[in-house]
C-alpha atoms as a PDB file:
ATOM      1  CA  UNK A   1       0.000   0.000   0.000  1.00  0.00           C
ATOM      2  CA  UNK A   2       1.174   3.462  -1.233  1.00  0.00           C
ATOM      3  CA  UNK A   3       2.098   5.919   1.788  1.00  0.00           C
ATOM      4  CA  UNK A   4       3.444   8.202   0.395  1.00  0.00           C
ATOM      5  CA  UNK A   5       1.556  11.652   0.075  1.00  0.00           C
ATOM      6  CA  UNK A   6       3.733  14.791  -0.599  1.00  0.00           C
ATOM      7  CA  UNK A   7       2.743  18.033  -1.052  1.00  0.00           C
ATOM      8  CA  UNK A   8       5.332  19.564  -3.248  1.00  0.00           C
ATOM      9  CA  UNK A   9       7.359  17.875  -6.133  1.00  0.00           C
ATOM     10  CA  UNK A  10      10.225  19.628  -7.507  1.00  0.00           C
ATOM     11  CA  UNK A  11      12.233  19.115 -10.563  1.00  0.00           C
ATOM     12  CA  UNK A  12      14.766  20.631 -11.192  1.00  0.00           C
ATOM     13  CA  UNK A  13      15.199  20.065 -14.938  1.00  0.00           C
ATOM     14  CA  UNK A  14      19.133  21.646 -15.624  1.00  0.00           C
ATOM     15  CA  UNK A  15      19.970  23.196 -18.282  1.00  0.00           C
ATOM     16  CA  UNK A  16      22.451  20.873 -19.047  1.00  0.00           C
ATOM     17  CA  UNK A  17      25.913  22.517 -18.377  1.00  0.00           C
ATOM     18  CA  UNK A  18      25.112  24.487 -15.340  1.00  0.00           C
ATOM     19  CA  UNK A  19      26.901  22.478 -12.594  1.00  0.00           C
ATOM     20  CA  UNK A  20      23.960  19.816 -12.330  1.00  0.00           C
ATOM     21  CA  UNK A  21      26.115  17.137 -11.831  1.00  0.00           C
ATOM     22  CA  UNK A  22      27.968  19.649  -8.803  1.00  0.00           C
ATOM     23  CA  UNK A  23      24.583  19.926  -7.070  1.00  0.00           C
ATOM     24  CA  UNK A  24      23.238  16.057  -7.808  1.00  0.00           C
ATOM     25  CA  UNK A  25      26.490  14.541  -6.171  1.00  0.00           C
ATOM     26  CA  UNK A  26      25.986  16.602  -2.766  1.00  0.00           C
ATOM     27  CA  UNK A  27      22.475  16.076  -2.964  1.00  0.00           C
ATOM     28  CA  UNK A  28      22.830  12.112  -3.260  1.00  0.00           C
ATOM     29  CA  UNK A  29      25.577  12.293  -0.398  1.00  0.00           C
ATOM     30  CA  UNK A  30      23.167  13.834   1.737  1.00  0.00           C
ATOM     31  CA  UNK A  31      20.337  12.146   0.911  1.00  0.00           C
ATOM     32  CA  UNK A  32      19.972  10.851   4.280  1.00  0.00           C
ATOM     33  CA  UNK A  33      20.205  13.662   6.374  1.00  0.00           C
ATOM     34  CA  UNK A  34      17.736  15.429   3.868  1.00  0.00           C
ATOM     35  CA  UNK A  35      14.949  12.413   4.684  1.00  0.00           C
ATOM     36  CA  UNK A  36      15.017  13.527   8.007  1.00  0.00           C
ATOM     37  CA  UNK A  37      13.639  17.057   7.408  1.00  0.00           C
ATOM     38  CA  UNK A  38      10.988  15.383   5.168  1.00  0.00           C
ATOM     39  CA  UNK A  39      12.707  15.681   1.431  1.00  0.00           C
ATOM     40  CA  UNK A  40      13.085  12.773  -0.379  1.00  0.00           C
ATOM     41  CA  UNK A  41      15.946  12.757  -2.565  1.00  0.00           C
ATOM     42  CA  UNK A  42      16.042  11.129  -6.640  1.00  0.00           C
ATOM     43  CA  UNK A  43      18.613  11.637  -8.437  1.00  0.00           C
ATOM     44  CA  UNK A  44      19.455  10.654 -12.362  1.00  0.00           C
ATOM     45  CA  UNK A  45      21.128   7.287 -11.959  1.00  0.00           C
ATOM     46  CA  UNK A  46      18.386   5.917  -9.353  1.00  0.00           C
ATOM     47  CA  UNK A  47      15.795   7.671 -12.000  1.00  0.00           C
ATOM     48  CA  UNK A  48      17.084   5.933 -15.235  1.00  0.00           C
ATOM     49  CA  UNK A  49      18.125   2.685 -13.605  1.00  0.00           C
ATOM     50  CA  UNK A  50      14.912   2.279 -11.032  1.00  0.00           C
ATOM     51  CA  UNK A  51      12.412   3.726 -13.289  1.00  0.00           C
ATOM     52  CA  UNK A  52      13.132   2.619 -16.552  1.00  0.00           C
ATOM     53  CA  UNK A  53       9.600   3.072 -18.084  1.00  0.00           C
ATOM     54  CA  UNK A  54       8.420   5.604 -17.079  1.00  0.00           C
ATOM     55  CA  UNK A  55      12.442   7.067 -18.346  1.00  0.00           C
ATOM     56  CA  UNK A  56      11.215   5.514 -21.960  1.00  0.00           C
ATOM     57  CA  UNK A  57       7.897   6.826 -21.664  1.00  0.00           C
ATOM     58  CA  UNK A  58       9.347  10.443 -20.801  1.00  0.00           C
ATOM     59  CA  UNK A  59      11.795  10.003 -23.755  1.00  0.00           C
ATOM     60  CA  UNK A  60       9.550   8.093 -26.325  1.00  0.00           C
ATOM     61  CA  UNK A  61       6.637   9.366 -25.371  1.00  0.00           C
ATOM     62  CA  UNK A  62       4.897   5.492 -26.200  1.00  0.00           C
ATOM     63  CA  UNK A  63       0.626   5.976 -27.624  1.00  0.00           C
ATOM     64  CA  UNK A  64       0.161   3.172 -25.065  1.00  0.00           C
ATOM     65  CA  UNK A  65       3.116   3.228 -22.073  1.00  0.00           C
ATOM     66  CA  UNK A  66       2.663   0.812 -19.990  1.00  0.00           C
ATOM     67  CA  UNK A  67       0.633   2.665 -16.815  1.00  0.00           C
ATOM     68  CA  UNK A  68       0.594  -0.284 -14.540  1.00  0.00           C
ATOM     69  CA  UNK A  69       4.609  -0.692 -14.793  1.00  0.00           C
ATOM     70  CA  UNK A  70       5.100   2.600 -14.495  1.00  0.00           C
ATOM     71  CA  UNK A  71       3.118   2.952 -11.443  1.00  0.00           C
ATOM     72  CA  UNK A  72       4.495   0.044  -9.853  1.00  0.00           C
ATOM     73  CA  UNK A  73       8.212   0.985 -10.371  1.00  0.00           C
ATOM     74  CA  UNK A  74       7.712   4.765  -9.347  1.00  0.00           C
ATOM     75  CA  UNK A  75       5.911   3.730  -6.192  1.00  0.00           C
ATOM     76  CA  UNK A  76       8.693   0.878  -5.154  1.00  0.00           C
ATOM     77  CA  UNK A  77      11.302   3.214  -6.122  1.00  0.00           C
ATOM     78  CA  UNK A  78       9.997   5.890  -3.724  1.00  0.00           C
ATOM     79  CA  UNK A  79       9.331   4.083  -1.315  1.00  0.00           C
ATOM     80  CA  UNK A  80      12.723   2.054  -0.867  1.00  0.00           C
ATOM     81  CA  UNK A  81      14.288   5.913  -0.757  1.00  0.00           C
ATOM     82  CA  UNK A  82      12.232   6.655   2.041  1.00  0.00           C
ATOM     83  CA  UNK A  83      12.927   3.738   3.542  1.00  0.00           C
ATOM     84  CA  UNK A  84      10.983   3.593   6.973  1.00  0.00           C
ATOM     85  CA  UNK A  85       9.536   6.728   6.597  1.00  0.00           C
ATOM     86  CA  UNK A  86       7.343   6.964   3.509  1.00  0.00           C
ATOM     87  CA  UNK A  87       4.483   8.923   5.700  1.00  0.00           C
ATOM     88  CA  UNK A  88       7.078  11.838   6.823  1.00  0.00           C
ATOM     89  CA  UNK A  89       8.171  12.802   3.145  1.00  0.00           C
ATOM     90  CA  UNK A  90       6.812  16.545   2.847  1.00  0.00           C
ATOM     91  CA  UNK A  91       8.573  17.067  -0.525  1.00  0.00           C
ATOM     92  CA  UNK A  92      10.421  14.747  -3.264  1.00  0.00           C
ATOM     93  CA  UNK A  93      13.321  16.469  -5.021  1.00  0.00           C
ATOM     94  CA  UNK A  94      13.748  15.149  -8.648  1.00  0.00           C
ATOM     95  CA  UNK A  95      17.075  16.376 -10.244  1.00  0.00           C
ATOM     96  CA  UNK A  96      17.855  15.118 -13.625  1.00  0.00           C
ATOM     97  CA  UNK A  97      19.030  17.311 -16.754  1.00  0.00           C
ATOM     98  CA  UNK A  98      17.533  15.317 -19.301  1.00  0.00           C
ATOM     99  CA  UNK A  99      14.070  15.864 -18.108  1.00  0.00           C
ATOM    100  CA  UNK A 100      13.612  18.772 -20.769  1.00  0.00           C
ATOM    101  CA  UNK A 101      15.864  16.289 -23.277  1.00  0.00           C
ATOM    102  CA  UNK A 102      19.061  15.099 -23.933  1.00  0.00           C
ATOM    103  CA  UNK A 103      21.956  17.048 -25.798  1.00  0.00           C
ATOM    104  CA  UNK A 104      22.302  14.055 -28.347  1.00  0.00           C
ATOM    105  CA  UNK A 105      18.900  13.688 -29.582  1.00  0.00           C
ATOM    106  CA  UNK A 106      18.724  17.645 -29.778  1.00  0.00           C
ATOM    107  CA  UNK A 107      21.427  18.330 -31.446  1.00  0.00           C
ATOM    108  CA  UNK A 108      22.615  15.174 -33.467  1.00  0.00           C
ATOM    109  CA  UNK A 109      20.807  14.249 -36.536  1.00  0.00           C
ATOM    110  CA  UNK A 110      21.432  10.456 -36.320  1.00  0.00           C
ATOM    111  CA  UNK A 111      20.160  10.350 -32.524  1.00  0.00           C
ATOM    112  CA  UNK A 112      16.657  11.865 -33.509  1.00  0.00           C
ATOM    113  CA  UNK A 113      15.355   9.335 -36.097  1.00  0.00           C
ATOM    114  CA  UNK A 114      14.975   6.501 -32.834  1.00  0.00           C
ATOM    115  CA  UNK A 115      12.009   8.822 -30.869  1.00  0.00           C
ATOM    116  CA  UNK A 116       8.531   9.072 -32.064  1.00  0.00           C
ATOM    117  CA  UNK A 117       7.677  10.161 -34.955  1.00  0.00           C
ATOM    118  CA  UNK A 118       6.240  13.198 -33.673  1.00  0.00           C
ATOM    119  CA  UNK A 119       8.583  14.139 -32.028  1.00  0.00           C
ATOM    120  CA  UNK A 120      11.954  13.616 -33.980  1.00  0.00           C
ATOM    121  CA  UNK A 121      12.624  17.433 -35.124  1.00  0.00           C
ATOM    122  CA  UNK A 122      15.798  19.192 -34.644  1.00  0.00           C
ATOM    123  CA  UNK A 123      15.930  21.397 -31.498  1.00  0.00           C
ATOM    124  CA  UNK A 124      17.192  21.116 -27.856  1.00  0.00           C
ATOM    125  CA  UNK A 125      14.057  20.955 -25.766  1.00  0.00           C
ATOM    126  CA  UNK A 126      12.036  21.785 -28.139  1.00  0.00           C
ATOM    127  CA  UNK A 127       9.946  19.112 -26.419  1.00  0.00           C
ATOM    128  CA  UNK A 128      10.293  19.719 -22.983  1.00  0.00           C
ATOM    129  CA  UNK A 129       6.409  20.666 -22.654  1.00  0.00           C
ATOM    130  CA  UNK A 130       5.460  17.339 -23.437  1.00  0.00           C
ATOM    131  CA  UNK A 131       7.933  15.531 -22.066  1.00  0.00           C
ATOM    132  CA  UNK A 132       7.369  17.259 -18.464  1.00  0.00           C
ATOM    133  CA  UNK A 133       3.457  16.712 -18.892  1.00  0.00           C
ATOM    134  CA  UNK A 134       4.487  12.898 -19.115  1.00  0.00           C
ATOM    135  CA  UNK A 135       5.929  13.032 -15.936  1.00  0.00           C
ATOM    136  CA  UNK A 136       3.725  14.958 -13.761  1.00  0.00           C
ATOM    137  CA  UNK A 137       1.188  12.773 -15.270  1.00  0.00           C
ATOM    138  CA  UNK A 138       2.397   9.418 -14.456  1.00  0.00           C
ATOM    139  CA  UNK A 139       4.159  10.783 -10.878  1.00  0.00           C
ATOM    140  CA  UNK A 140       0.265  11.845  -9.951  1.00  0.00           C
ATOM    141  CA  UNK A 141      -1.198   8.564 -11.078  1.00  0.00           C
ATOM    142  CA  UNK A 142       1.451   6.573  -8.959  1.00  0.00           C
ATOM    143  CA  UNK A 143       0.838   8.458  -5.908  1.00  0.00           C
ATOM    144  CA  UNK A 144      -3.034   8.796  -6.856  1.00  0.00           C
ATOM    145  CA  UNK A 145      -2.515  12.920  -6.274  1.00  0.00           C
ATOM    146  CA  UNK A 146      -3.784  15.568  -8.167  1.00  0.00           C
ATOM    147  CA  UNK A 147      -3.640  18.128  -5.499  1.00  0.00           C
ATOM    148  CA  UNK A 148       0.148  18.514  -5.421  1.00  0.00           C
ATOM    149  CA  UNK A 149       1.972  21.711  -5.608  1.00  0.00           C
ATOM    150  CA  UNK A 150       4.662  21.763  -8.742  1.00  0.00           C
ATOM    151  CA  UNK A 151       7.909  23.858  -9.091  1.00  0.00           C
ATOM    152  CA  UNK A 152      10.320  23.371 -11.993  1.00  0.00           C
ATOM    153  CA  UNK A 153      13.175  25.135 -10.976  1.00  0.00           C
ATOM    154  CA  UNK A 154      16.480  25.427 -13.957  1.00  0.00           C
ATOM    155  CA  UNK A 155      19.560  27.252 -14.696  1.00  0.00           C
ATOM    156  CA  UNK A 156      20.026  29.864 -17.450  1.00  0.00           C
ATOM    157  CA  UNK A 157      23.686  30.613 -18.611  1.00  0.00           C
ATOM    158  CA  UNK A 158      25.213  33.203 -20.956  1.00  0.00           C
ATOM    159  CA  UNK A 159      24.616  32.156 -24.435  1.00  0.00           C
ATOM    160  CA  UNK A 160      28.230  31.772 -25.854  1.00  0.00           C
ATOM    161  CA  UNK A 161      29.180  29.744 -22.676  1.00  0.00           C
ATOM    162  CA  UNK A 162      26.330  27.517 -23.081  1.00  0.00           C
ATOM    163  CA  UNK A 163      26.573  26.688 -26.323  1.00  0.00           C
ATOM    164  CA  UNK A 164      30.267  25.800 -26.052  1.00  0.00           C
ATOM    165  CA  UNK A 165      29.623  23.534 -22.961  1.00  0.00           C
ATOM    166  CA  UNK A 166      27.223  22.182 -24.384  1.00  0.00           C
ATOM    167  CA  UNK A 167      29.616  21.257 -27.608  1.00  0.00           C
ATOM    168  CA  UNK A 168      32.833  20.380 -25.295  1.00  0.00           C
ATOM    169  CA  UNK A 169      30.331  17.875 -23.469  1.00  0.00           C
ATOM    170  CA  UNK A 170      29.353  15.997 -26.902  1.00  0.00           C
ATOM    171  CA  UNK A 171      32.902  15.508 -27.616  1.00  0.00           C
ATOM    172  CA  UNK A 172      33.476  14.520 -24.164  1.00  0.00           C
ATOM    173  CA  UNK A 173      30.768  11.737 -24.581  1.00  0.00           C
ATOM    174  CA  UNK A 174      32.270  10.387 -27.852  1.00  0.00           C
ATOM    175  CA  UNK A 175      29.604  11.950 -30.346  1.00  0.00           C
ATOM    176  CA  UNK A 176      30.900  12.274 -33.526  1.00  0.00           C
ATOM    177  CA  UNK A 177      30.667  15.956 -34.914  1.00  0.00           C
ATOM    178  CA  UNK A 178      31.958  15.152 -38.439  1.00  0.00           C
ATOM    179  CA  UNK A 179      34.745  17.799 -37.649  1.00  0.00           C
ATOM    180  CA  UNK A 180      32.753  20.564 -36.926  1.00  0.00           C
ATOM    181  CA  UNK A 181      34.407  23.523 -35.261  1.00  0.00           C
ATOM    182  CA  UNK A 182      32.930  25.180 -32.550  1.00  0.00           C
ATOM    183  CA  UNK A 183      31.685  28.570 -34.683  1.00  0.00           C
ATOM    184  CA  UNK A 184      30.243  25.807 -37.325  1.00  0.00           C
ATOM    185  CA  UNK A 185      28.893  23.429 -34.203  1.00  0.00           C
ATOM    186  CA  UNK A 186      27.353  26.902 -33.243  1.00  0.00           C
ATOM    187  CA  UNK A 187      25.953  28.104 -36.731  1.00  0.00           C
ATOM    188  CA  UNK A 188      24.337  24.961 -37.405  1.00  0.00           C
ATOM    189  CA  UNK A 189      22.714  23.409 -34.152  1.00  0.00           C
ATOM    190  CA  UNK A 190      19.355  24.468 -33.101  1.00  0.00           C
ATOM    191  CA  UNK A 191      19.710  26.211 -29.804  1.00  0.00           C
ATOM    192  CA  UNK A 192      16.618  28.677 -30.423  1.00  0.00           C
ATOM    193  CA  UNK A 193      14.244  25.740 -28.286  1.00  0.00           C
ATOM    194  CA  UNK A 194      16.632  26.498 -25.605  1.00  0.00           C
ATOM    195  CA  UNK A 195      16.269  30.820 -25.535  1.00  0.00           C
ATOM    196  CA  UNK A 196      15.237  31.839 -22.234  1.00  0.00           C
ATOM    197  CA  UNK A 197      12.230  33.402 -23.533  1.00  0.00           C
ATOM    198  CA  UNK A 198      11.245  30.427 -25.426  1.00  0.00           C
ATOM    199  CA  UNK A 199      11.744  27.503 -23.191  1.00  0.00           C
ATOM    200  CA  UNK A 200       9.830  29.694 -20.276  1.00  0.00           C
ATOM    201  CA  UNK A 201       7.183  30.261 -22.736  1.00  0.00           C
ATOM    202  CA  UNK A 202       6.548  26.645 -23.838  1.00  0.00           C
ATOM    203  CA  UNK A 203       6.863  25.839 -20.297  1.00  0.00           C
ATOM    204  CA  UNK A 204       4.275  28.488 -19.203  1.00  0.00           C
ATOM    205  CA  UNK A 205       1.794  26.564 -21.217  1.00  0.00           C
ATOM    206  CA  UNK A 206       1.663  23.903 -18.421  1.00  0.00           C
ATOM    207  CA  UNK A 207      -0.005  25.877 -15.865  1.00  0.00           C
ATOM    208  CA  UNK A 208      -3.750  25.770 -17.657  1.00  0.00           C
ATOM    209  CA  UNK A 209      -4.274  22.640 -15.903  1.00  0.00           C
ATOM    210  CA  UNK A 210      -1.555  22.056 -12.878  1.00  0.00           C
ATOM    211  CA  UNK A 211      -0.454  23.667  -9.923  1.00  0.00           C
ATOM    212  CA  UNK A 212       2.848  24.765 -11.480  1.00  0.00           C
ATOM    213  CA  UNK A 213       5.484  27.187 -10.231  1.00  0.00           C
ATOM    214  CA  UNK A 214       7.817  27.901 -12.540  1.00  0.00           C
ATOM    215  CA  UNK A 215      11.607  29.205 -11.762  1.00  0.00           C
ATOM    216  CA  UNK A 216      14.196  29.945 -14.589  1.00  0.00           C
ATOM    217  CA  UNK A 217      17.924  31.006 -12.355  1.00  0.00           C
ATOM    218  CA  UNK A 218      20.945  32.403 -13.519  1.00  0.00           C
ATOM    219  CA  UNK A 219      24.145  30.113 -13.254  1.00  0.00           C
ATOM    220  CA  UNK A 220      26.592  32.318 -13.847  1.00  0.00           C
ATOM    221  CA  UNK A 221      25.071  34.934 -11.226  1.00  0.00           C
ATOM    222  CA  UNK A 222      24.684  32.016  -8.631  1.00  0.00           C
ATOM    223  CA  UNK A 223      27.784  30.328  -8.735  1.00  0.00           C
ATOM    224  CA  UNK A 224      31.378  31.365  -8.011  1.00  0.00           C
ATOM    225  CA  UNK A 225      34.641  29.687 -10.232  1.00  0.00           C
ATOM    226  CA  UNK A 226      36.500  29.832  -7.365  1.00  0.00           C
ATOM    227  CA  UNK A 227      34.234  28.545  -4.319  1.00  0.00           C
ATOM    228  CA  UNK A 228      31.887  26.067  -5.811  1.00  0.00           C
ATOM    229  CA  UNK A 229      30.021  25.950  -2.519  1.00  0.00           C
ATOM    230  CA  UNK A 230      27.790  29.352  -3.292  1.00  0.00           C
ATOM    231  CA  UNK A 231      26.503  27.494  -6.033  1.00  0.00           C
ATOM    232  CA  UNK A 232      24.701  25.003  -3.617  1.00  0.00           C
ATOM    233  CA  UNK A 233      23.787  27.656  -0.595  1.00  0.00           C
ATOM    234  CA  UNK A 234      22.082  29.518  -3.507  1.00  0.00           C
ATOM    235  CA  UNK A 235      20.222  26.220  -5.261  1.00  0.00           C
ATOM    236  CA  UNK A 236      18.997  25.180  -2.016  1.00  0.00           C
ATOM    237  CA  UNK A 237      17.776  29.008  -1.147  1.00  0.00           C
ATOM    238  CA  UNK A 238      15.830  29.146  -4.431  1.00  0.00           C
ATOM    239  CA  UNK A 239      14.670  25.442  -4.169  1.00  0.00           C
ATOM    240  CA  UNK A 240      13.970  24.341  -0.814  1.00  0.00           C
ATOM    241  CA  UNK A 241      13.485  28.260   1.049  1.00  0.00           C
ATOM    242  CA  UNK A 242      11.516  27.240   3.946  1.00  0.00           C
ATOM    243  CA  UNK A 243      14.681  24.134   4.790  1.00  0.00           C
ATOM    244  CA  UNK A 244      17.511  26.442   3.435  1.00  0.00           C
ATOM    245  CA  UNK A 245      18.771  26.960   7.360  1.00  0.00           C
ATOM    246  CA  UNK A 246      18.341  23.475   8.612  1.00  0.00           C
ATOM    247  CA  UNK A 247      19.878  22.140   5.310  1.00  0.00           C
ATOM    248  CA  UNK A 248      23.139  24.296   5.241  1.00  0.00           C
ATOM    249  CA  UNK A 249      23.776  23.531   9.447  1.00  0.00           C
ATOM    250  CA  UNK A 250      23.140  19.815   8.565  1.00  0.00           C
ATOM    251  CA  UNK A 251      25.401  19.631   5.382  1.00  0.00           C
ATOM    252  CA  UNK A 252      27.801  21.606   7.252  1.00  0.00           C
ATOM    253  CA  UNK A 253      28.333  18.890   9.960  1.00  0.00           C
ATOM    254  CA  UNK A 254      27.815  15.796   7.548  1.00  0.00           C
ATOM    255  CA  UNK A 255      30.920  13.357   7.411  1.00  0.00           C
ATOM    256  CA  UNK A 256      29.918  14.349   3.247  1.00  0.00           C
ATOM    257  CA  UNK A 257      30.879  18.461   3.478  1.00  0.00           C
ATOM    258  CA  UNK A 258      34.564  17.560   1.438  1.00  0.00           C
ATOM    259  CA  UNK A 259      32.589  16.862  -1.878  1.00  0.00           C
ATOM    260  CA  UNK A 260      31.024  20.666  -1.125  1.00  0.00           C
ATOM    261  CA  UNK A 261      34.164  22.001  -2.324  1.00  0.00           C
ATOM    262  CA  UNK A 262      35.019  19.859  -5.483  1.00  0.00           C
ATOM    263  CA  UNK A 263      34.529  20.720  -8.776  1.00  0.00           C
ATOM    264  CA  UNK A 264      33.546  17.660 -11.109  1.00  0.00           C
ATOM    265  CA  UNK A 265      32.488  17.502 -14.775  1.00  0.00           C
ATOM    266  CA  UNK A 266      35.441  20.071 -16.444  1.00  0.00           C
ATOM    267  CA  UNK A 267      35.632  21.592 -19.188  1.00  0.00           C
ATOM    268  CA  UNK A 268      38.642  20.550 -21.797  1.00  0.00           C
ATOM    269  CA  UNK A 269      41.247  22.679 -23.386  1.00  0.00           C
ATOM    270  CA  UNK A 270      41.228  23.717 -27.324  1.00  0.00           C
ATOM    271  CA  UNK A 271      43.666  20.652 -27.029  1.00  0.00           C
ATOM    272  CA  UNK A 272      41.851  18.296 -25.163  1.00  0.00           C
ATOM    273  CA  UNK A 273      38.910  18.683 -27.696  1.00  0.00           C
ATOM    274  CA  UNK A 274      41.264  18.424 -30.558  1.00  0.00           C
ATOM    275  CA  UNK A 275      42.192  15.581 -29.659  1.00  0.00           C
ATOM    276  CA  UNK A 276      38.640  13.868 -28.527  1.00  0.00           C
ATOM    277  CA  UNK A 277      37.453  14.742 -32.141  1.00  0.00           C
ATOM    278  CA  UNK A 278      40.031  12.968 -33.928  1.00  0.00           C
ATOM    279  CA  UNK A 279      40.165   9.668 -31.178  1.00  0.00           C
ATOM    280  CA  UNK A 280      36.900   8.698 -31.191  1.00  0.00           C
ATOM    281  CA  UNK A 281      36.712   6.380 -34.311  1.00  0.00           C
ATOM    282  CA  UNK A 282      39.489   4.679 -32.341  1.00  0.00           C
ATOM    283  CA  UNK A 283      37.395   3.729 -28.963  1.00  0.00           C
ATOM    284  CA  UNK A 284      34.502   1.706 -28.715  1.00  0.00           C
ATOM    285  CA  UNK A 285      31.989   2.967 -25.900  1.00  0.00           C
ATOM    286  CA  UNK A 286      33.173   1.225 -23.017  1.00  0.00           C
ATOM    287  CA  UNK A 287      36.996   2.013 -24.016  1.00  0.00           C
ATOM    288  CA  UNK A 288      35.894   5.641 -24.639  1.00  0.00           C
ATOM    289  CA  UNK A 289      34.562   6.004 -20.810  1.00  0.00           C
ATOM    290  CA  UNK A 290      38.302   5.231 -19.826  1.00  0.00           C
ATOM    291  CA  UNK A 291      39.804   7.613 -22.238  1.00  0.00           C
ATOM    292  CA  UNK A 292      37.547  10.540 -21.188  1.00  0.00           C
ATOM    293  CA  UNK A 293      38.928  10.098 -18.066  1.00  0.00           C
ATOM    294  CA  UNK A 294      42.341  10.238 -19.411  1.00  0.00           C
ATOM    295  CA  UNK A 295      41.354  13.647 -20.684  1.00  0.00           C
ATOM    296  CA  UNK A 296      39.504  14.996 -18.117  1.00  0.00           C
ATOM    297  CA  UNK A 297      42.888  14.765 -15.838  1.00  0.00           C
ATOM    298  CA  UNK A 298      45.701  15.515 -18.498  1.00  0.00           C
ATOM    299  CA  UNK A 299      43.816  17.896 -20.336  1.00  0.00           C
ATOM    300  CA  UNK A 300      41.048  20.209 -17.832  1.00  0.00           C
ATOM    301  CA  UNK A 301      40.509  23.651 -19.000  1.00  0.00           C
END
């Protein structure tokens, strides 16, 4: 039997490249001490891994997804994160990038023709209306809630640095960009589903029928190169207000704090990109996981 019965989901939906995977490692780390004051933590590898239809149905979008399986898996899911306290969770914190879409099927040609037909145009989010409708949808059908209070909470970043992240993390991954350079990469990828103004607008559309907050943030005005730390304070101000005090004190005195001040996820050198372009018809996938690691340490921006 379900006990679960939150009153706010959040989802905090990226962008991509704007220190998601920062804030999802200290999040997971503290995932116990943030049960206590009533949040219940899921993060993208628990999400993917532990819901894996209702991850194909958010992706794929399926005429006829299998509700029962989707249910089922949410609801176990949840519930082993909660472990003995299913009734106490208050709030369940969803972080996961992808949400809106993934970088490959918005920007790679050969990655788009495998969704549904419907939606297989060019464009980074250009579906993340639909795709967030999926999951509100099934999340409120598992926990047999209509009544509960959405935010979607993501990150905004300057253009220019966006875009490049956003190309330095293909490469990174082992896409192939048949050779593109970054100013052709730029000129020739839709990023105009992405705008600020356009994503919020598409998003905006949700509200008609749900009980939706929604809150675009500035990366680059909330985090700090040099102390990665503000970055977090200021997520879990914006996301979680009403905690923000009892969250800081706890993560403060958590055996956890030392991954507060690492930076993960870098960026690579002109170099280091060079040379990911031109190795990765020499890699399979699971070799190329070892040799972006090889990069990621010799060659860091």
């Amino acid at each position: 039997m379900n006990q679960l019965s939150p009153k706010q989901i959040i989802l905090h939906c990226g962008l991509h490249k704007t220190g998601t995977t920062y804030l999802q490692r200290n999040l997971q780390s503290n995932q116990d001490v943030l049960l206590e004051l009533g949040i219940l933590y899921l993060g993208p590898t628990t999400f993917k891994n532990q819901c894996k239809e209702l991850w194909k149905y958010i992706e794929f979008g399926q005429n006829k997804p299998p509700i029962e399986k989707i249910k089922d898996q949410i609801i176990t899911t949840l519930t082993n994160l909660a472990k003995n306290k299913p009734e106490k969770v208050e709030i369940i914190l969803i972080s996961f990038e992808s949400i809106f879409g993934t970088l490959s099927k918005g920007l790679i040609e050969d990655k788009r023709h495998r969704g549904r037909k419907k939606e297989n145009k060019a464009g980074l989010y250009r579906y993340a209306r639909k795709r967030v409708k999926r999951l509100i949808n099934s999340l409120e059908k598992a926990l047999s809630n209509e009544n509960i209070n959405w935010t979607i909470l993501y990150a905004n970043r300057q253009k220019q640095e966006f875009v490049r992240s956003c190309h330095t993390q293909l490469l990174k991954e082992g896409n192939v960009l048949e050779g593109l350079t970054f100013d052709q990469f730029s000129q020739s990828k839709n990023f105009i589903t992405s705008n600020q103004e356009n994503l919020k607008r598409n998003l905006e559309k949700l509200k008609t029928k749900e009980n939706i907050d929604i809150i675009p943030f500035s990366y680059d005005t909330n985090s700090s190169k040099t102390n990665p730390s503000i970055y977090l304070w200021n997520f879990i101000k914006l996301a979680l207000p009403a905690y923000n005090s009892e969250i800081r004190e706890a993560f403060d005195s958590s055996p956890k704090k030392p991954n507060i001040e690492n930076k993960i996820n870098p960026s690579l050198s002109d170099r280091g990109l060079e040379i990911a372009d031109q190795a990765r018809p020499l890699f399979d996938q699971k070799e190329w996981k070892l040799f972006r690691k090889f990069l990621e340490k010799n060659f860091a921006k």
